[in-house]
C-alpha atoms as a PDB file:
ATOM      1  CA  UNK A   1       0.000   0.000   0.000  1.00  0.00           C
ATOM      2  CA  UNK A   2       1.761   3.088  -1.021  1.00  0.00           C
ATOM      3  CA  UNK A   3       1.030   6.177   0.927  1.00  0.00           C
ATOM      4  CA  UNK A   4       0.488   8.237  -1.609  1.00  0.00           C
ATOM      5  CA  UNK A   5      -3.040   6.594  -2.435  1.00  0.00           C
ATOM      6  CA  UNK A   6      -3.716   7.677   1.669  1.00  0.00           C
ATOM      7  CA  UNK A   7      -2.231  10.924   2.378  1.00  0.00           C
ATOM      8  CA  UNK A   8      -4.141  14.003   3.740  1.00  0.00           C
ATOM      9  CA  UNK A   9      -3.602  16.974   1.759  1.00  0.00           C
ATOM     10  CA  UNK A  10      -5.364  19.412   4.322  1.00  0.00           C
ATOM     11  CA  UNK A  11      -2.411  20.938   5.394  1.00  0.00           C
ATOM     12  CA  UNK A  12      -1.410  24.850   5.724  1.00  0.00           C
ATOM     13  CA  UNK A  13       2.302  25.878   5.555  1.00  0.00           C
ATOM     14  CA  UNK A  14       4.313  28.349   7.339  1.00  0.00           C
ATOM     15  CA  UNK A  15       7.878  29.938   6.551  1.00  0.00           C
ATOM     16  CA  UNK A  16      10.624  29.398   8.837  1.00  0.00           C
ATOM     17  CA  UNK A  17      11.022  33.034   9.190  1.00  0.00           C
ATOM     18  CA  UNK A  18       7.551  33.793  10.843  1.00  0.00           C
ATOM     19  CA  UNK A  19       7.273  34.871  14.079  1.00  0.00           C
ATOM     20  CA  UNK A  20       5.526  32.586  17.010  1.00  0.00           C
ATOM     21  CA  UNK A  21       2.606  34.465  17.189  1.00  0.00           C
ATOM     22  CA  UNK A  22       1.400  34.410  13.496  1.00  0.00           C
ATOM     23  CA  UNK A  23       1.949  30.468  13.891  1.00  0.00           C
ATOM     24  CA  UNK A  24       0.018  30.437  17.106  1.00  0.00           C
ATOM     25  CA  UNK A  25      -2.823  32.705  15.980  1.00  0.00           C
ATOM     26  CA  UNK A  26      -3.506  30.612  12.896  1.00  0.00           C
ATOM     27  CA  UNK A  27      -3.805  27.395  14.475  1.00  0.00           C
ATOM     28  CA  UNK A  28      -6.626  28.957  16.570  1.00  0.00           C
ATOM     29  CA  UNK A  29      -8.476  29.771  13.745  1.00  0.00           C
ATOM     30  CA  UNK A  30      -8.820  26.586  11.757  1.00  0.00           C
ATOM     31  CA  UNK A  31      -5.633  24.346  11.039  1.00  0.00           C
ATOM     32  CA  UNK A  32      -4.716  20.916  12.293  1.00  0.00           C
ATOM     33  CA  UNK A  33      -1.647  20.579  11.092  1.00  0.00           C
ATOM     34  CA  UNK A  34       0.962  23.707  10.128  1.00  0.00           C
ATOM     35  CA  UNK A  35       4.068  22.258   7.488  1.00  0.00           C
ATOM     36  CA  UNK A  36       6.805  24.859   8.301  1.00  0.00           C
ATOM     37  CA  UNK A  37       9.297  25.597   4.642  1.00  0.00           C
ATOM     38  CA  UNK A  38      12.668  26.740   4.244  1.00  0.00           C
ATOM     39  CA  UNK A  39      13.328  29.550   2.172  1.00  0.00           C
ATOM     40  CA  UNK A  40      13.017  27.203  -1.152  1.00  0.00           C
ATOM     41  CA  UNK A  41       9.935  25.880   0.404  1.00  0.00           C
ATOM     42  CA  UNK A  42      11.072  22.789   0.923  1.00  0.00           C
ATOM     43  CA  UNK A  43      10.586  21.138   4.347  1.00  0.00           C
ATOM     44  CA  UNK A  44      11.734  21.832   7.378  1.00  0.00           C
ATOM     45  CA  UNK A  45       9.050  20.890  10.235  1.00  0.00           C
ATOM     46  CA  UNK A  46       5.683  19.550  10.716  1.00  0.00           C
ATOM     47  CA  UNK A  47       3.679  21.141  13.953  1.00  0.00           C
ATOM     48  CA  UNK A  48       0.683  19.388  14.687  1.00  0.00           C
ATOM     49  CA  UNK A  49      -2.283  20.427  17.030  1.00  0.00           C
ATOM     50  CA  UNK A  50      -0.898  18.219  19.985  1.00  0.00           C
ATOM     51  CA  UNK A  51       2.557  20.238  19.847  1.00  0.00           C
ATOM     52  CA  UNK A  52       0.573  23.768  20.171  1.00  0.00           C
ATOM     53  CA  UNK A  53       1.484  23.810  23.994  1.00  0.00           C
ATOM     54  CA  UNK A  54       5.059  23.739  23.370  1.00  0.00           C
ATOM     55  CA  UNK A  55       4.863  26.191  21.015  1.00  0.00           C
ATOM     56  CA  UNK A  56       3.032  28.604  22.685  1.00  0.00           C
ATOM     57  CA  UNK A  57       5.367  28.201  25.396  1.00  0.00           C
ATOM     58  CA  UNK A  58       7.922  30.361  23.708  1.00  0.00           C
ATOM     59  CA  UNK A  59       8.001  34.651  23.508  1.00  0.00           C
ATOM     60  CA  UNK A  60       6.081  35.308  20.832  1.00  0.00           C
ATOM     61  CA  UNK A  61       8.314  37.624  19.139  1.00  0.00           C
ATOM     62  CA  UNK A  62      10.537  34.590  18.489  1.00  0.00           C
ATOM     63  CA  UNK A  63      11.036  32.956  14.460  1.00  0.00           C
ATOM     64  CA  UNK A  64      10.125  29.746  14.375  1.00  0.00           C
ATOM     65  CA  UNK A  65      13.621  29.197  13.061  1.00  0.00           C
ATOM     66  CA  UNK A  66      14.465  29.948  16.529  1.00  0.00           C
ATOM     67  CA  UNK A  67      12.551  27.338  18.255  1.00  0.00           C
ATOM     68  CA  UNK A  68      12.194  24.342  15.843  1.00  0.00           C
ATOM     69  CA  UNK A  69      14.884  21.987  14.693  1.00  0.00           C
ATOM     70  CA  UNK A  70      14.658  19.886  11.455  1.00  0.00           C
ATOM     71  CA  UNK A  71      12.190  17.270  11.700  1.00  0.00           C
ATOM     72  CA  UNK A  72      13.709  13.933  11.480  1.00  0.00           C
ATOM     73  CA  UNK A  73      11.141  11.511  10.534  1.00  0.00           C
ATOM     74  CA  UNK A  74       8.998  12.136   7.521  1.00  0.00           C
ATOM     75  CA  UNK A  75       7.669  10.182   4.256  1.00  0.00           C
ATOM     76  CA  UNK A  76       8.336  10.194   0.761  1.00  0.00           C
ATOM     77  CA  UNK A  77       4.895   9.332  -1.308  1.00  0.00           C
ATOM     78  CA  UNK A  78       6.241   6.398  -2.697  1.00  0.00           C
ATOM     79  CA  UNK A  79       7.171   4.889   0.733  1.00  0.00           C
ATOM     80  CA  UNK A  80       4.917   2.442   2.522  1.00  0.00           C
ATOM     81  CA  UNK A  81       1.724   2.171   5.049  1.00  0.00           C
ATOM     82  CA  UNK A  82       4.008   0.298   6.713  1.00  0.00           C
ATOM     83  CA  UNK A  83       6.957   2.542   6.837  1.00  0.00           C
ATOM     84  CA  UNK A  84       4.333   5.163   8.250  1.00  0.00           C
ATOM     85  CA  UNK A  85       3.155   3.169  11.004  1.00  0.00           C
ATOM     86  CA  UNK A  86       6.185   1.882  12.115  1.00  0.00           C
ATOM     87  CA  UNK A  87       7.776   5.735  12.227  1.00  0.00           C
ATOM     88  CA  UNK A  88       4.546   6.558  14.241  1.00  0.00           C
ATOM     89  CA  UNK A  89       4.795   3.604  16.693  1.00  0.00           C
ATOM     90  CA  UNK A  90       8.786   4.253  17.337  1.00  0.00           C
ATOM     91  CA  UNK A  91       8.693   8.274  17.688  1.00  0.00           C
ATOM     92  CA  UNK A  92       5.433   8.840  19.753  1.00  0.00           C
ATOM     93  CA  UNK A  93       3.910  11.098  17.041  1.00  0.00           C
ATOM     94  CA  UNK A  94       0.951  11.934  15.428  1.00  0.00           C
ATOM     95  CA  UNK A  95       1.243  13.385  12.251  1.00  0.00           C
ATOM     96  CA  UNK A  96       4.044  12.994   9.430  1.00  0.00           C
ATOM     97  CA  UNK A  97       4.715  14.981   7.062  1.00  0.00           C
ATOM     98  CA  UNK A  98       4.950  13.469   3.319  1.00  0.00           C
ATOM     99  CA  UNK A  99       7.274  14.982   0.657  1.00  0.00           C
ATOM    100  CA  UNK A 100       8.212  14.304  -2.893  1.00  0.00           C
ATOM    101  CA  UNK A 101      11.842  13.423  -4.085  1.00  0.00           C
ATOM    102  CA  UNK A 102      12.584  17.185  -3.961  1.00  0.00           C
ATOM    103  CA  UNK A 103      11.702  17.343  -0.352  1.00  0.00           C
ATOM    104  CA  UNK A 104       8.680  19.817  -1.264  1.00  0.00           C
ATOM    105  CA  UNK A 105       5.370  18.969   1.055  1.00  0.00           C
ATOM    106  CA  UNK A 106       2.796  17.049  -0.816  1.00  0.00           C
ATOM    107  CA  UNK A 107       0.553  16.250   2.522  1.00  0.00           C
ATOM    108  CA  UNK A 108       0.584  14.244   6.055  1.00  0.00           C
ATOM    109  CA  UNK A 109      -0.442  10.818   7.579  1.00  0.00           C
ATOM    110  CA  UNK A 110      -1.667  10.462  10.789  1.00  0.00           C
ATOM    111  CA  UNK A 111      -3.256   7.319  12.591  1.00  0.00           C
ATOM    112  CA  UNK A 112      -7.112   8.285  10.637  1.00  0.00           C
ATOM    113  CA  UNK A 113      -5.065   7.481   7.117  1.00  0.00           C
ATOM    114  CA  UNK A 114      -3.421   4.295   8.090  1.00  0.00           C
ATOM    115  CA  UNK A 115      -6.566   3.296   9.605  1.00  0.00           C
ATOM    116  CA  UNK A 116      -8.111   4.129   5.849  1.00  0.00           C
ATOM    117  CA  UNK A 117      -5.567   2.519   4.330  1.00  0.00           C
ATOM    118  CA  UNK A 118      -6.299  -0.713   5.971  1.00  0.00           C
ATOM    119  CA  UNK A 119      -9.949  -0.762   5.768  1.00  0.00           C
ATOM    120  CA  UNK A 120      -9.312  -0.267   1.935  1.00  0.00           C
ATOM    121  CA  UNK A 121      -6.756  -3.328   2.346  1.00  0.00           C
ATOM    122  CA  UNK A 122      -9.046  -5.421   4.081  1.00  0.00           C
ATOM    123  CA  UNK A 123     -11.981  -5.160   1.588  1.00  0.00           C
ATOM    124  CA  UNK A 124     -14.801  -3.442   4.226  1.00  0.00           C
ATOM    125  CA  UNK A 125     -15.410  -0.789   2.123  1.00  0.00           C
ATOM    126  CA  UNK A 126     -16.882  -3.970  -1.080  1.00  0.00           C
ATOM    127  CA  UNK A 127     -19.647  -6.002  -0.390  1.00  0.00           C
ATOM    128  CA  UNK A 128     -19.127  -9.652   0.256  1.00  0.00           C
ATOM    129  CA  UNK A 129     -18.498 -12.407   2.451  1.00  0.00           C
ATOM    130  CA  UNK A 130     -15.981 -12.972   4.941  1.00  0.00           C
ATOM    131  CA  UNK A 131     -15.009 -16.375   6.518  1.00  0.00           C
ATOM    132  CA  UNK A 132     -11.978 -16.594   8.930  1.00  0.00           C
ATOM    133  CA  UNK A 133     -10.194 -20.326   9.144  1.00  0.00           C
ATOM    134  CA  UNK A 134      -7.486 -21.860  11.061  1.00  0.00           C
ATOM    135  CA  UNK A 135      -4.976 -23.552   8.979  1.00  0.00           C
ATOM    136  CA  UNK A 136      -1.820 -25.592   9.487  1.00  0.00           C
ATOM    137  CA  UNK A 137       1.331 -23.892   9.337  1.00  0.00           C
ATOM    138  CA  UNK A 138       2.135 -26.101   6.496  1.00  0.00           C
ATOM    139  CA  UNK A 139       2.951 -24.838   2.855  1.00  0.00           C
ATOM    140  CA  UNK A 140      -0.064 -25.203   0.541  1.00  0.00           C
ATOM    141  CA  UNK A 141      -2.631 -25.117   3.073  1.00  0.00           C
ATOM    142  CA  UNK A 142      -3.492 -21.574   1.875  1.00  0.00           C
ATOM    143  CA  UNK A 143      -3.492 -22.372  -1.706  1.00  0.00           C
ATOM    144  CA  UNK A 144      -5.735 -25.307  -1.657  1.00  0.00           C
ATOM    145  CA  UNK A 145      -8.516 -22.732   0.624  1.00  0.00           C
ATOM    146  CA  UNK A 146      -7.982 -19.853  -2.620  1.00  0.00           C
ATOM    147  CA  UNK A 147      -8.114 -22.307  -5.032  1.00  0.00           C
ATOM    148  CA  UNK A 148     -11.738 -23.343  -4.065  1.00  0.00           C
ATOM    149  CA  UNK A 149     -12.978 -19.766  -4.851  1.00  0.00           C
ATOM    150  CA  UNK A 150     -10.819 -18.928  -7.893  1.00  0.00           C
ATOM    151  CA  UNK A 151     -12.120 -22.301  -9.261  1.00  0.00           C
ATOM    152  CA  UNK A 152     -15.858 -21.126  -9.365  1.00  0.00           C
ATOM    153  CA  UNK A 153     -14.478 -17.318 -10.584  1.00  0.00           C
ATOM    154  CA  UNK A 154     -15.494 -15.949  -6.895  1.00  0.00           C
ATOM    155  CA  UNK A 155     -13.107 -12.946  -6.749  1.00  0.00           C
ATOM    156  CA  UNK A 156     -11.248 -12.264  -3.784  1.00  0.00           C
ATOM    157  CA  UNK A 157     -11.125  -9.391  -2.164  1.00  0.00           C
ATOM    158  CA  UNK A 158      -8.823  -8.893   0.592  1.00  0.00           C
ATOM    159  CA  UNK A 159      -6.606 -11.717   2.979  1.00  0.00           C
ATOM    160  CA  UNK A 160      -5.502 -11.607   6.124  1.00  0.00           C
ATOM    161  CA  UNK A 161      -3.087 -13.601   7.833  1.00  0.00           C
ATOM    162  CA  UNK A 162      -1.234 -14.125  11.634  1.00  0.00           C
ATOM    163  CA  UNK A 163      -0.214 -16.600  13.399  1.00  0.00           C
ATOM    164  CA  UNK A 164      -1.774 -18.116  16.347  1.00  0.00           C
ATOM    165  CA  UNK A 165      -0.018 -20.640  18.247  1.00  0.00           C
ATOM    166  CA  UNK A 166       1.055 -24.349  18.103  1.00  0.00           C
ATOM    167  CA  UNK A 167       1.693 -24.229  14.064  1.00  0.00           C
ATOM    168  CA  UNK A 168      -1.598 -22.605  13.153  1.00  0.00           C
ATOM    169  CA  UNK A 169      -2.427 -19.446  11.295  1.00  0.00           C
ATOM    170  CA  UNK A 170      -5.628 -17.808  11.211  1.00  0.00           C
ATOM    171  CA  UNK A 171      -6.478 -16.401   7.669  1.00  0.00           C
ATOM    172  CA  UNK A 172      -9.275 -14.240   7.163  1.00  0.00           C
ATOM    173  CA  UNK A 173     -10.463 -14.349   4.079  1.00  0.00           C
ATOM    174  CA  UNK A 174     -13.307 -12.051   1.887  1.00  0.00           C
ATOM    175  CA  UNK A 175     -14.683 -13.233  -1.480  1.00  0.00           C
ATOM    176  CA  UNK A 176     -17.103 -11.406  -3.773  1.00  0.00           C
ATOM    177  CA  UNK A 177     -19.869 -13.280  -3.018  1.00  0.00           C
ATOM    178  CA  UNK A 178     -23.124 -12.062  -0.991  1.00  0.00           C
ATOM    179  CA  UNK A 179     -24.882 -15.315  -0.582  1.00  0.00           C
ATOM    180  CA  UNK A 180     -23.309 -16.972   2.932  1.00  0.00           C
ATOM    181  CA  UNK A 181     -25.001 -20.027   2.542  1.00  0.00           C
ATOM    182  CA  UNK A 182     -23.608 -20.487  -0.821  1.00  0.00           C
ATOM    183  CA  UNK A 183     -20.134 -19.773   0.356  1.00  0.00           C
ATOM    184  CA  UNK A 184     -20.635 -22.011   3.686  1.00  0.00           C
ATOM    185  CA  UNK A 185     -21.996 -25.024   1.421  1.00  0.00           C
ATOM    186  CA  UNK A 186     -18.879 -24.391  -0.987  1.00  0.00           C
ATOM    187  CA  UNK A 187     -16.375 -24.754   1.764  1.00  0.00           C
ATOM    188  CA  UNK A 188     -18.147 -27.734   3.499  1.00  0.00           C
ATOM    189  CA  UNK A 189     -18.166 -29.422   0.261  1.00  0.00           C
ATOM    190  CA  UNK A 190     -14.551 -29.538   0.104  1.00  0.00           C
ATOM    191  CA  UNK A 191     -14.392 -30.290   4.139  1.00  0.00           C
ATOM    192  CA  UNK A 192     -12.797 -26.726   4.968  1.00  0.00           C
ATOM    193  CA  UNK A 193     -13.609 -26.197   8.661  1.00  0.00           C
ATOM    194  CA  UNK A 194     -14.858 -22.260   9.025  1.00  0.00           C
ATOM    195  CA  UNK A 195     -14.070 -20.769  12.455  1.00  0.00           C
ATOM    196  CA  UNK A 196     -16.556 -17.795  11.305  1.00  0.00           C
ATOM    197  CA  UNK A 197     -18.121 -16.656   8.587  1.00  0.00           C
ATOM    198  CA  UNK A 198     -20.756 -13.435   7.975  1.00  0.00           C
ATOM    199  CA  UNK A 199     -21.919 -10.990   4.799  1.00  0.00           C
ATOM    200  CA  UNK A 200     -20.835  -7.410   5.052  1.00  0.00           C
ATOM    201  CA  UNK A 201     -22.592  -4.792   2.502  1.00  0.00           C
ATOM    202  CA  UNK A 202     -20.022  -2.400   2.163  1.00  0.00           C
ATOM    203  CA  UNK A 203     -21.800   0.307   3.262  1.00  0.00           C
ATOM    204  CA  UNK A 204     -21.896  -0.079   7.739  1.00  0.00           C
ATOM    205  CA  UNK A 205     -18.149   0.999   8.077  1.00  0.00           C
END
């Protein structure tokens, strides 16, 4: 999942060179997130709501130049969900800031896009069925469960995967198929064992 299909592009920017105040007054008007440029407005810092406090904790005469040290974790677009979670889980923050090759702010992630980005991922957004199965940690186990759907053309829309315990894996699995019965019939007749299975319409979430 690349982040650039997730990122938030509701962003305001700031120059290094403004004072504390201007930065301060407009996140009391209406921004969430303030992406602070160098003079080639490329990036330099990423303020978000929950760092207002320290902020405002300076003289307000002061340049933000004065107060704010290059930020050290950001995103390119073409990086990862991943890559933004993991930065997020290690540093404690946020927001991150997301730039182009050229370093010049395209938008930011926060915990609401990842959590997009893997609702997409796991198919809630499509109408189907989901079944979840524990399988033996044993290779072709998986391919034998897919090849029961892609055998009647059922397309398959997300899987899920993580191991359990004592060689098992628990797979959770979504095919396009509405009709539960159907699918629980389909995977009796080829003795798959179906720890749950349920219809989502796309449309609760």
């Amino acid at each position: 999942m690349y982040i650039k299909n997730y990122i938030n592009t509701n962003f305001q920017k700031a120059m290094l060179t403004e004072k504390v105040s201007a930065l301060v007054e407009r996140f009391n008007s209406y921004v969430d997130v303030m992406i602070v440029l160098r003079e080639d407005e490329t990036l330099y810092n990423c303020i978000s709501v929950a760092e207002m406090d320290y902020i405002k904790s300076f003289d307000k005469e002061l340049k933000l130049m004065d107060i704010l040290d290059p930020v050290e974790s950001f995103l390119f677009e073409n990086d990862m969900v991943e890559d933004a979670l993991n930065l997020i889980q290690q540093n404690r923050i946020t927001v991150l800031p997301v730039v182009d090759y050229d370093l010049y702010p395209v938008g930011t992630v926060g915990i609401f896009e990842i959590i997009k980005a893997f609702k997409s991922v796991s198919g809630m957004d499509e109408p189907g069925t989901k079944i979840t199965v524990s399988l033996n940690e044993r290779p072709g186990q998986l391919r034998t469960l897919l090849d029961i759907f892609t055998g009647k053309d059922i397309n398959i829309l997300s899987l899920l995967t993580s191991e359990v315990n004592n060689g098992k894996r628990s797979v959770t699995l979504k095919v396009g198929m509405k009709d539960v019965n159907a699918v629980s019939e389909l995977l009796e007749a080829n003795s798959i064992e179906y720890d749950g299975i349920f219809e989502e319409d796309g449309g609760n979430y």
